[in-house]
C-alpha atoms as a PDB file:
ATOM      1  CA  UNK A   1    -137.126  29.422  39.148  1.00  0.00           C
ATOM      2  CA  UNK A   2    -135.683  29.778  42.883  1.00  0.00           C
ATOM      3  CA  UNK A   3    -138.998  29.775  44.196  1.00  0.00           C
ATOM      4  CA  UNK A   4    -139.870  26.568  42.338  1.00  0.00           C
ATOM      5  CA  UNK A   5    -136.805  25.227  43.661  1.00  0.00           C
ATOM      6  CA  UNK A   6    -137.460  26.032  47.182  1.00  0.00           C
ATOM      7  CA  UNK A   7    -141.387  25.114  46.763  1.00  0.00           C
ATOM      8  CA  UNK A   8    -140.103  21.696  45.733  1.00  0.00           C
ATOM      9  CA  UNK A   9    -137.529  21.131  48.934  1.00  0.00           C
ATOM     10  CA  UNK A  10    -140.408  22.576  51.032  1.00  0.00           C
ATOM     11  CA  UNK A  11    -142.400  19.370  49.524  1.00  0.00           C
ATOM     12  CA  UNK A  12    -139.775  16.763  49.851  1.00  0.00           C
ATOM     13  CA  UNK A  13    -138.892  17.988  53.515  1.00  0.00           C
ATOM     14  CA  UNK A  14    -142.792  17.532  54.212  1.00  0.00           C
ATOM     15  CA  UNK A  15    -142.823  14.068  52.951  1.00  0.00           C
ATOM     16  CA  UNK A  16    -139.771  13.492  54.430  1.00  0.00           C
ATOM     17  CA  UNK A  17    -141.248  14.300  57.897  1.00  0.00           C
ATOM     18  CA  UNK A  18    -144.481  12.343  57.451  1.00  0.00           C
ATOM     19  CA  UNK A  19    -142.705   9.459  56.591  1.00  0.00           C
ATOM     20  CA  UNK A  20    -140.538   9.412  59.585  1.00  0.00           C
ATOM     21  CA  UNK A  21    -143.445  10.024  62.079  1.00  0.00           C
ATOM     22  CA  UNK A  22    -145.422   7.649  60.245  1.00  0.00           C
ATOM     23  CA  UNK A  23    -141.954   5.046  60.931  1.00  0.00           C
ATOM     24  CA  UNK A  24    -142.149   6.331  64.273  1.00  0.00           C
ATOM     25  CA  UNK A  25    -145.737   5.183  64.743  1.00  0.00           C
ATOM     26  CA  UNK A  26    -145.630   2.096  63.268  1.00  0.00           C
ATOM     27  CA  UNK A  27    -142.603   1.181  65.799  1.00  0.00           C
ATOM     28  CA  UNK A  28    -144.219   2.477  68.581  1.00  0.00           C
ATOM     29  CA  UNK A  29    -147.540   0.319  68.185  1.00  0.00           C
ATOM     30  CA  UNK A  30    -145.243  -2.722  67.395  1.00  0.00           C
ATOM     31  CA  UNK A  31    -143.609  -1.869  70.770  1.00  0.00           C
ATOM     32  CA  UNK A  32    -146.658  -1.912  72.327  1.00  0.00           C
ATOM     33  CA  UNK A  33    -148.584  -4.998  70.324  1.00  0.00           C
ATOM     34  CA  UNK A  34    -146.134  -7.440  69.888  1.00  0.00           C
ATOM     35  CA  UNK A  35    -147.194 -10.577  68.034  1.00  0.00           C
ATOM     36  CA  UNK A  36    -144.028 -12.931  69.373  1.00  0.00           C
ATOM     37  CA  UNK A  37    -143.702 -13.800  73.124  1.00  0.00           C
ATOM     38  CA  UNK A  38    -140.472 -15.143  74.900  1.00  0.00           C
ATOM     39  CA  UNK A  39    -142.552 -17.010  77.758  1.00  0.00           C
ATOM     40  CA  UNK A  40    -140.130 -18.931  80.509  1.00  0.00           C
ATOM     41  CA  UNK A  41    -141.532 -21.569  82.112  1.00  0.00           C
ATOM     42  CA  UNK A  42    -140.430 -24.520  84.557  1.00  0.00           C
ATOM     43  CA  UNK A  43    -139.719 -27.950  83.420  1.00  0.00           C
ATOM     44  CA  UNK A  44    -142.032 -30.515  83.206  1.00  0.00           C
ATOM     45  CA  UNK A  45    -145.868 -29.448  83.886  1.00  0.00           C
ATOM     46  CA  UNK A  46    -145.041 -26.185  82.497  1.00  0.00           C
ATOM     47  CA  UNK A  47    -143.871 -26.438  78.666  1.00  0.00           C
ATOM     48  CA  UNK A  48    -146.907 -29.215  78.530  1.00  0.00           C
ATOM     49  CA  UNK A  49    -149.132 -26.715  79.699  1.00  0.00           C
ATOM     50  CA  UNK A  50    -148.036 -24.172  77.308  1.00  0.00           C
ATOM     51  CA  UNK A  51    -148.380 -26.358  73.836  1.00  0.00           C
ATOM     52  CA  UNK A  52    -151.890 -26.009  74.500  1.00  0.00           C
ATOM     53  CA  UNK A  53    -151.637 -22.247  75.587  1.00  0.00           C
ATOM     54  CA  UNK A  54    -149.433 -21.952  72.538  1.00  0.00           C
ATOM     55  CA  UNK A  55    -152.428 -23.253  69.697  1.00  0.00           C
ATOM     56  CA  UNK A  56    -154.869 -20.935  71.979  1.00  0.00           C
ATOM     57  CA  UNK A  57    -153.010 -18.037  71.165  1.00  0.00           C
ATOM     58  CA  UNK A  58    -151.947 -18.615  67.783  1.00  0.00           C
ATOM     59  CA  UNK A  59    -155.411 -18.297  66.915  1.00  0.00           C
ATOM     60  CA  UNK A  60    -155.427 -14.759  67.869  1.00  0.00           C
ATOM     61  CA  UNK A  61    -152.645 -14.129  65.788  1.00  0.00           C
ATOM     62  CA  UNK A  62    -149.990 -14.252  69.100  1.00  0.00           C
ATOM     63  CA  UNK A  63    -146.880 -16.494  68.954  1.00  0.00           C
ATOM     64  CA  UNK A  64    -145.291 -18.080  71.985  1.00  0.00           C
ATOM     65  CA  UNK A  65    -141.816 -18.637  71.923  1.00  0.00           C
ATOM     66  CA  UNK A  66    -141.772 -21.170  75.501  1.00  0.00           C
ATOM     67  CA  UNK A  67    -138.041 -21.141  77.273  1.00  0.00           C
ATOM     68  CA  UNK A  68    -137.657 -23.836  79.746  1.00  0.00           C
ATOM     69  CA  UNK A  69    -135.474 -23.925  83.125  1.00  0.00           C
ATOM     70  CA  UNK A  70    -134.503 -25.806  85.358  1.00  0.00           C
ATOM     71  CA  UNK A  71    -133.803 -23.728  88.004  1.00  0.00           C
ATOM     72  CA  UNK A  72    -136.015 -21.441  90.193  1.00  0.00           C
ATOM     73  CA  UNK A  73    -133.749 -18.617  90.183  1.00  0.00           C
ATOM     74  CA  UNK A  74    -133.425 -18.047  86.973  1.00  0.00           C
ATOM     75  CA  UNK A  75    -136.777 -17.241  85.101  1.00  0.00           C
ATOM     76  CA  UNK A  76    -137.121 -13.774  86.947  1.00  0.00           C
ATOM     77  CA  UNK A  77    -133.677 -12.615  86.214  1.00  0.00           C
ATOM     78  CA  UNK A  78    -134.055 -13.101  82.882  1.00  0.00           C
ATOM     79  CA  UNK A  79    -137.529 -11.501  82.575  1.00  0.00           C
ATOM     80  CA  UNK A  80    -136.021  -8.539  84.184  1.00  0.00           C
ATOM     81  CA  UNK A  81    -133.124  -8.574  81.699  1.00  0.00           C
ATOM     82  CA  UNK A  82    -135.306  -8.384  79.110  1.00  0.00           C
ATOM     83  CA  UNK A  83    -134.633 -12.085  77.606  1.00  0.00           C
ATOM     84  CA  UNK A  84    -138.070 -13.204  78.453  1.00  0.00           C
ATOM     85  CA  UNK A  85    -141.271 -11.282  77.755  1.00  0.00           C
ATOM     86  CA  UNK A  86    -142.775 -13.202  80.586  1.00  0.00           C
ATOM     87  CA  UNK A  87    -142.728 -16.298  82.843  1.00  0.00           C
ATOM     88  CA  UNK A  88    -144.974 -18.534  84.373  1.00  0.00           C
ATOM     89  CA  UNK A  89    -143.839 -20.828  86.907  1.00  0.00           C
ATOM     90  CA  UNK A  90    -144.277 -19.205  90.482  1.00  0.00           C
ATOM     91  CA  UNK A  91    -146.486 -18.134  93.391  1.00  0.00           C
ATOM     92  CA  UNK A  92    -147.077 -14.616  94.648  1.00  0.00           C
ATOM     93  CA  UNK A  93    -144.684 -15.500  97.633  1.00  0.00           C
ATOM     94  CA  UNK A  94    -141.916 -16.606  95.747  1.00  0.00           C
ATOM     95  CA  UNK A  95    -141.967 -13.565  93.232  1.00  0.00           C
ATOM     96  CA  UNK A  96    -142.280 -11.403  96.470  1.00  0.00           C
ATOM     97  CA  UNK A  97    -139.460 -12.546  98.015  1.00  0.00           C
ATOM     98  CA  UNK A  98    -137.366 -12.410  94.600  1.00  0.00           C
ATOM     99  CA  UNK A  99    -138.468  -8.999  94.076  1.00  0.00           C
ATOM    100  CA  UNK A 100    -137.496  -7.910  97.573  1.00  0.00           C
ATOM    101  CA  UNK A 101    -134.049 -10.411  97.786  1.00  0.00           C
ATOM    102  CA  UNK A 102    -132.896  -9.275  94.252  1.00  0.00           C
ATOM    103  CA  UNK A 103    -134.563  -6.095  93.110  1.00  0.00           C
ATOM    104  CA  UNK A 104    -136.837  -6.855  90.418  1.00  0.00           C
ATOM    105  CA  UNK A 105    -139.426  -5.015  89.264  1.00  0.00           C
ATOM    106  CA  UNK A 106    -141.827  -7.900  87.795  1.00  0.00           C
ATOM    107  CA  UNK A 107    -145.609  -7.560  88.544  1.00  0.00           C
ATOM    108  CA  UNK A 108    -148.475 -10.842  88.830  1.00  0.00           C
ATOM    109  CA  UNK A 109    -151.097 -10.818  85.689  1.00  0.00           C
ATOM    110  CA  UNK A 110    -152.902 -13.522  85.655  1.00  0.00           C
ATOM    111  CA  UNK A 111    -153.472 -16.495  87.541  1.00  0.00           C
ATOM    112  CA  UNK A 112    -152.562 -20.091  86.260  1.00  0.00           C
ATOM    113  CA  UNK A 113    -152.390 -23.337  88.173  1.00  0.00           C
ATOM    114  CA  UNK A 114    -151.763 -24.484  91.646  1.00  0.00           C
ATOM    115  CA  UNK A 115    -149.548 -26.717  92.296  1.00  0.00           C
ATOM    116  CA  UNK A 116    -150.361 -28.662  95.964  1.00  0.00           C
ATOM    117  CA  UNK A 117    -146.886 -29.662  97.381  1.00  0.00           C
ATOM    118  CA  UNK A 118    -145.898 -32.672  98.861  1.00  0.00           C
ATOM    119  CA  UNK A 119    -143.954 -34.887 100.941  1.00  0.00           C
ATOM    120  CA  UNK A 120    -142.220 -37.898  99.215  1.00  0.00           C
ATOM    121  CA  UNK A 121    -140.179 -41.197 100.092  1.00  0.00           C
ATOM    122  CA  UNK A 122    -138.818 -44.168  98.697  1.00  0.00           C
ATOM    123  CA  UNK A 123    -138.107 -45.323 102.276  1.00  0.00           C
ATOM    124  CA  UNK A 124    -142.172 -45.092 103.783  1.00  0.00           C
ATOM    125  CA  UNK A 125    -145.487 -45.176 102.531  1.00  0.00           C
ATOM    126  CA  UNK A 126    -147.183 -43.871 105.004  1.00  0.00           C
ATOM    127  CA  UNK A 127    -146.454 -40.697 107.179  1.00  0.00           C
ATOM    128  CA  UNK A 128    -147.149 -42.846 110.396  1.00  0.00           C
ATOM    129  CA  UNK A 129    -144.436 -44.889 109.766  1.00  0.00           C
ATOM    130  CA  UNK A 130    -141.680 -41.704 110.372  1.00  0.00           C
ATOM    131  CA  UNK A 131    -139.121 -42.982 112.660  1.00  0.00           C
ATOM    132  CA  UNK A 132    -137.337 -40.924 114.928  1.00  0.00           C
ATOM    133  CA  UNK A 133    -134.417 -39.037 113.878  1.00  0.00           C
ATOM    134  CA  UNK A 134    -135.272 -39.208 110.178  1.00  0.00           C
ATOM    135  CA  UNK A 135    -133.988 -36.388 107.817  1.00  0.00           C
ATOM    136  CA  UNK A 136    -136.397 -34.490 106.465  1.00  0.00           C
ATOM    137  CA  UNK A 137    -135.419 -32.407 103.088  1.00  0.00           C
ATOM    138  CA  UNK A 138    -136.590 -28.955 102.265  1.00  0.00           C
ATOM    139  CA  UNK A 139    -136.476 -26.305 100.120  1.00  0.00           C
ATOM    140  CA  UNK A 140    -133.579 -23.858 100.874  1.00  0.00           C
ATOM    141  CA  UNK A 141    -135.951 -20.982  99.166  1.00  0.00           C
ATOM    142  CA  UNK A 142    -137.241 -18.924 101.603  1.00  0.00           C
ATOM    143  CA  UNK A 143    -140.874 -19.219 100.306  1.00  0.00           C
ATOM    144  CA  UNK A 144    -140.835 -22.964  99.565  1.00  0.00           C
ATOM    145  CA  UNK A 145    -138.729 -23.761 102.530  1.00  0.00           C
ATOM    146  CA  UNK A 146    -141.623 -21.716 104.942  1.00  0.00           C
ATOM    147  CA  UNK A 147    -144.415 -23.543 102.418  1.00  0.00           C
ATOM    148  CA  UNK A 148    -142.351 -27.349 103.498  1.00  0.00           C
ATOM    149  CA  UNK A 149    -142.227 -26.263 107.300  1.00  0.00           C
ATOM    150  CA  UNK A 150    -145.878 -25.391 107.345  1.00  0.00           C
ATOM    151  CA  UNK A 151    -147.068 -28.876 105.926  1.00  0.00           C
ATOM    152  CA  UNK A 152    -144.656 -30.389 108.468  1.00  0.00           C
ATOM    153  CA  UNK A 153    -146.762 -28.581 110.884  1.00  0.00           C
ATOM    154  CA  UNK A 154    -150.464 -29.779 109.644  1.00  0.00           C
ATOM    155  CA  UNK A 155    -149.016 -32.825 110.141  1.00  0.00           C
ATOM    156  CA  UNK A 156    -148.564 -32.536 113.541  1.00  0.00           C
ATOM    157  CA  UNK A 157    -144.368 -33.490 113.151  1.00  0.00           C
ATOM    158  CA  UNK A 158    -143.298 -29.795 114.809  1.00  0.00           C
ATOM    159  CA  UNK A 159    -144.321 -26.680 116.002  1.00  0.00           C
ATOM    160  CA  UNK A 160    -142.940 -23.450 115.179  1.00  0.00           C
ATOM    161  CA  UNK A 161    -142.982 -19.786 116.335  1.00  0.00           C
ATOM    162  CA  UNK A 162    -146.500 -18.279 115.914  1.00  0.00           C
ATOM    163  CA  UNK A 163    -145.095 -15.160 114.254  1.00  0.00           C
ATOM    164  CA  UNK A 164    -143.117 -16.549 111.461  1.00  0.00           C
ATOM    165  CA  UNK A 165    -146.751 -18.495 110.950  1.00  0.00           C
ATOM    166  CA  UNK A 166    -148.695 -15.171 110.254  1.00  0.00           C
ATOM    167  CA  UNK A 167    -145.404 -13.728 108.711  1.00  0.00           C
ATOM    168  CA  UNK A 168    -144.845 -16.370 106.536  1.00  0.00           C
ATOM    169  CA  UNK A 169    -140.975 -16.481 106.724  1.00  0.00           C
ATOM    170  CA  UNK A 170    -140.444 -19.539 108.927  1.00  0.00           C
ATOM    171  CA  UNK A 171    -136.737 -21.234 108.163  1.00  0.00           C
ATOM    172  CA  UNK A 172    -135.749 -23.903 110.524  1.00  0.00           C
ATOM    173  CA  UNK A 173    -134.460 -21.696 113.216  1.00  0.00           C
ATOM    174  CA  UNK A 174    -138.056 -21.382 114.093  1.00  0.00           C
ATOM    175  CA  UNK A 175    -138.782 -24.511 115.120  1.00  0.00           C
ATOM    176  CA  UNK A 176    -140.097 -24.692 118.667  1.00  0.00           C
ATOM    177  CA  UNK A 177    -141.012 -28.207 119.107  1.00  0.00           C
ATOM    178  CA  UNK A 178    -139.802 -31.722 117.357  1.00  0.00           C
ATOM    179  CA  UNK A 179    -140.701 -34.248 119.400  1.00  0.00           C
ATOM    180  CA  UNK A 180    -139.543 -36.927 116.688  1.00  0.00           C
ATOM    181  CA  UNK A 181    -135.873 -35.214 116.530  1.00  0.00           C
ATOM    182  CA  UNK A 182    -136.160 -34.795 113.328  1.00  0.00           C
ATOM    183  CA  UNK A 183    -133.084 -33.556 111.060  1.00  0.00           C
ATOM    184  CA  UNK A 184    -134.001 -30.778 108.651  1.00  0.00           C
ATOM    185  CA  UNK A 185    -132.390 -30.838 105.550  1.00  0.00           C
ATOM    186  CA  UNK A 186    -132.536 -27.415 103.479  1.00  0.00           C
ATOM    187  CA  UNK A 187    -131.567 -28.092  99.784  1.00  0.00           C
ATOM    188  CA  UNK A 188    -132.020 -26.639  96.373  1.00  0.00           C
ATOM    189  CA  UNK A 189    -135.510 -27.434  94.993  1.00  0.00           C
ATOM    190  CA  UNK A 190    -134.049 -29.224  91.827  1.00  0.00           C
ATOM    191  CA  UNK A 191    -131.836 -31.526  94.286  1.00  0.00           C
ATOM    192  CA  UNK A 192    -134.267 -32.906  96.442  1.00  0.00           C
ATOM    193  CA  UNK A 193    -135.692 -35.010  93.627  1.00  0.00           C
ATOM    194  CA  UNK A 194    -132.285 -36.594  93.473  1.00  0.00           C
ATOM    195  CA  UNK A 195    -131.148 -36.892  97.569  1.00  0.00           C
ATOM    196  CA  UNK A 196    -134.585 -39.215  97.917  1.00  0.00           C
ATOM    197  CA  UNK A 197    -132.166 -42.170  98.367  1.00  0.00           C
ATOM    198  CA  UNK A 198    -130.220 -40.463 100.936  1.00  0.00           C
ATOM    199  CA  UNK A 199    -133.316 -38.630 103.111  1.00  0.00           C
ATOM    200  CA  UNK A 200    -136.387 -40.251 104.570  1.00  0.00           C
ATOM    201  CA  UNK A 201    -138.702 -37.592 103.446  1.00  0.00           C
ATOM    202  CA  UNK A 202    -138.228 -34.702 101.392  1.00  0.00           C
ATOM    203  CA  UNK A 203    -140.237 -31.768 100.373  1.00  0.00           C
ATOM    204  CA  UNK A 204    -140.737 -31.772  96.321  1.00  0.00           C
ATOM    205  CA  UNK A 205    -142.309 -28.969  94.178  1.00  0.00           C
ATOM    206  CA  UNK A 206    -144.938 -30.658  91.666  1.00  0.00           C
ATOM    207  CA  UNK A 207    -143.016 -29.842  88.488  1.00  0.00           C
ATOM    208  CA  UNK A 208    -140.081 -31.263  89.600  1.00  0.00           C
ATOM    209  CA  UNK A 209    -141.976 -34.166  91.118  1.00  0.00           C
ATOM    210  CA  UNK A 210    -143.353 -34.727  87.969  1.00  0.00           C
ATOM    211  CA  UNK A 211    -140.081 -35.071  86.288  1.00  0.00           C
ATOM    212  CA  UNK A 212    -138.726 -37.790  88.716  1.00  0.00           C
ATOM    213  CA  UNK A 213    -142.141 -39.746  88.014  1.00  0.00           C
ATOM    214  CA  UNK A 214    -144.095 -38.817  91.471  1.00  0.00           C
ATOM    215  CA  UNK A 215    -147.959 -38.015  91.372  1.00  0.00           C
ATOM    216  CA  UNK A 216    -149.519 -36.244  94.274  1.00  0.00           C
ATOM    217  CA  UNK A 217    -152.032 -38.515  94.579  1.00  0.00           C
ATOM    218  CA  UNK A 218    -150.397 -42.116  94.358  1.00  0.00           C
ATOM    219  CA  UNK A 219    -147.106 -41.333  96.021  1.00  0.00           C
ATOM    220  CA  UNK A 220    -146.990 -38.490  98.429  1.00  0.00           C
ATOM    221  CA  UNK A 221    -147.155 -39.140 102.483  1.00  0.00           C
ATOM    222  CA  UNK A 222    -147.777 -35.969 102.856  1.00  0.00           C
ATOM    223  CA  UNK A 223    -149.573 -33.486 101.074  1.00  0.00           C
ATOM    224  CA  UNK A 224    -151.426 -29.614 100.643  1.00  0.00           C
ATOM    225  CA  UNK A 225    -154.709 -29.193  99.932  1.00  0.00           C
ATOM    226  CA  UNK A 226    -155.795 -28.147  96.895  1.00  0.00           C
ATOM    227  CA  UNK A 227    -157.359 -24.749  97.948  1.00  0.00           C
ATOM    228  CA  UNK A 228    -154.200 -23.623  98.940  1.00  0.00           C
ATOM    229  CA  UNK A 229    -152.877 -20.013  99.019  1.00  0.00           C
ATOM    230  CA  UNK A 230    -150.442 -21.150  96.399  1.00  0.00           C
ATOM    231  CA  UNK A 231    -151.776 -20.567  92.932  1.00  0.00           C
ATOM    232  CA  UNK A 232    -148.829 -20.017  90.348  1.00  0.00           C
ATOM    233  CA  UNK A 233    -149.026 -17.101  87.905  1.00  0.00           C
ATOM    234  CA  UNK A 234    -147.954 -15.039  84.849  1.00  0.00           C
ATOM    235  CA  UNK A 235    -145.500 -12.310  85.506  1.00  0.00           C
ATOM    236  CA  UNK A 236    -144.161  -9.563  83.453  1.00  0.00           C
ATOM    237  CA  UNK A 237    -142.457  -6.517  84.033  1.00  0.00           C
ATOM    238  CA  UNK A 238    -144.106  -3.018  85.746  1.00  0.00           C
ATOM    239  CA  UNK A 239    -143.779  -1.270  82.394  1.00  0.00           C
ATOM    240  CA  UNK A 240    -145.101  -3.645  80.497  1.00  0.00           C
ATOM    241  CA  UNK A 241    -148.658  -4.961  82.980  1.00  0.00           C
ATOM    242  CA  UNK A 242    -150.966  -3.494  80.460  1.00  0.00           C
ATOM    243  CA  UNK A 243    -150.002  -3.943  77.341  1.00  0.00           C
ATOM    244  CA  UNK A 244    -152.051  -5.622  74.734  1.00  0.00           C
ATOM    245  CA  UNK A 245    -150.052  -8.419  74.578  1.00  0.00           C
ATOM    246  CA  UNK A 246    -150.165  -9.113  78.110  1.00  0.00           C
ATOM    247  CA  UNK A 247    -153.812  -9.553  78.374  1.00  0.00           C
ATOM    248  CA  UNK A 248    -153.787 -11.831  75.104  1.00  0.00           C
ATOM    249  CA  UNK A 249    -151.284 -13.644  76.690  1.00  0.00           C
ATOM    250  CA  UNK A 250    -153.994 -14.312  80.118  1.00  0.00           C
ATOM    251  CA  UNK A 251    -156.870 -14.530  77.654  1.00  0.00           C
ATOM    252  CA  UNK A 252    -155.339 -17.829  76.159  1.00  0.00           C
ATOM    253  CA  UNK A 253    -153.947 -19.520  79.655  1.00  0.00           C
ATOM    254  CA  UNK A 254    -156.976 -19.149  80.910  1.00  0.00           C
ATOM    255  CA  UNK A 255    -159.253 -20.173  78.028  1.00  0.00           C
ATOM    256  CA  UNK A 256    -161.450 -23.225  78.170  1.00  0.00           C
ATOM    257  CA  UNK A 257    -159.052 -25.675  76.057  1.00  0.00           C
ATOM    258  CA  UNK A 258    -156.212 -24.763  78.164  1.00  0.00           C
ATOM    259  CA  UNK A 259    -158.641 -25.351  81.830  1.00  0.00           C
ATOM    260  CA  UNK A 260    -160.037 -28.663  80.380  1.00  0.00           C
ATOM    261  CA  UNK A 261    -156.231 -29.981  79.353  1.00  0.00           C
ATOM    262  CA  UNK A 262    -155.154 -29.524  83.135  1.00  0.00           C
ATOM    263  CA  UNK A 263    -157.932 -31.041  84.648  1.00  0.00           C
ATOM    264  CA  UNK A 264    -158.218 -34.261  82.570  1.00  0.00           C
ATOM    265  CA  UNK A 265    -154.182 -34.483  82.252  1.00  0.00           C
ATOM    266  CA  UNK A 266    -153.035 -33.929  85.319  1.00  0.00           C
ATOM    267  CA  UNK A 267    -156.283 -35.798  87.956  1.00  0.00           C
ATOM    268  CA  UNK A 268    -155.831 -33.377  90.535  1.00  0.00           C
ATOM    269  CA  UNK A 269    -152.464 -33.122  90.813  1.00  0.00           C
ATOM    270  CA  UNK A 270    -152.278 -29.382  89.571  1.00  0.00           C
ATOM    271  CA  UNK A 271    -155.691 -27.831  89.867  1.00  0.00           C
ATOM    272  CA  UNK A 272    -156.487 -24.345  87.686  1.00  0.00           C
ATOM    273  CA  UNK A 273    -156.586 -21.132  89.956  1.00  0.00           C
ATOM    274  CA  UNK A 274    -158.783 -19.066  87.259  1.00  0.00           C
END
């Protein structure tokens, strides 16, 4: 009778154990093939984007959950929180400064759009008519601010030091030569949008262009050229680069559906980088 007894807790600790690594497993390939993504994303081009991104996925069984900002800072914090499974909304420079400024850990992959910046006004319509002594707004971003200074310099309006050029770091402090006196104005990239009235020119990222009714093409007096080194990109974090999920998550960006909404919807404005 006792060695029934003990034959039968013998059993029921057996089963007991196979359930719980079997519970075990099934959480750890969860963990590792989710089906429900927190992606964050800027305003404007970017949640349009991802409502196409979002039906590509879904057919591969993946859910996108898109979280929209309206600030550059805050879509890498909150990836490296762990609020956000990923973002997409940035270039390589800008993450590499963020991860170097703030230390994050939050890896590029997969490429998405670029975004050519440009130069707007509701004072000129053409860059030849900059006066002298005109203010000039930029970003106050280290890597959008050095993107603004460089187009300022293609077009000829100042010069700067030739080694924040290959270090790609210039801030107005490295301005050499402005023959046209002009005022530089650093300001928060969702503010410029607004300060138009009050500057002559100012320095606008596409999405939030886009949101103050600006195309590249009809309204900018200055702009970048497509081919840019600029192209914008999904991010997650380190531990999580090679996950299933994360390659699902490329796959449908960068499907056909998702390559053919950009071009016709946006007529050059954003041009796809994969």
């Amino acid at each position: 009778m006792l060695h029934t007894v003990r034959r039968r807790a013998a059993m029921i600790t057996a089963i007991s154990l196979a359930s719980a690594a079997l519970l075990a497993s099934h959480g750890t390939l969860h963990a590792q093939d989710k089906k429900t993504l927190k992606v964050g994303v800027s305003v404007g081009n970017g949640d349009q984007i991802f409502e196409v991104v979002k039906k590509v996925a879904a057919r591969d069984g993946l859910a996108i959950e898109v979280v929209v900002f309206n600030d550059y800072q805050l879509p890498n914090a909150a990836l490296a929180a762990g609020d956000l499974d990923a973002n997409a909304f940035q270039h390589q420079p800008f993450l590499d400064n963020q991860n170097k400024a703030r230390g994050f850990d939050i890896v590029p992959v997969g490429l998405t759009i670029t975004a050519p910046l440009g130069f707007y006004s509701r004072k000129i319509k053409s860059i030849d008519a900059l006066p002298e002594g005109a203010t000039v707004g930029i970003q106050n971003d280290p890597s959008n601010g050095n993107r603004a200074l460089l187009l300022l310099q293609e077009a000829k309006l100042i010069t700067l030091k030739p080694e924040a050029v290959k270090n790609n770091n210039a801030t107005p402090l490295d301005v050499v030569s402005n023959p046209k006196k002009l005022k530089l104005v650093p300001l928060d990239a969702a503010q410029l949008p607004r300060s138009l009235d009050d500057l002559t020119i100012a320095s606008i990222n596409n999405d939030y262009a886009e949101k103050a009714g600006l195309t590249l093409a009809k309204d900018a007096v200055i702009k970048e050229s497509p081919q840019g080194p600029y192209a914008n990109l999904i991010a997650v974090r380190r531990a999580d680069k090679d996950k299933p999920w994360a390659k699902q998550l490329v796959k449908a960006y960068q499907s056909a559906e998702v390559k053919s909404f950009i071009e016709t919807k946006f007529n050059g404005s954003l041009v796809p980088a994969f």
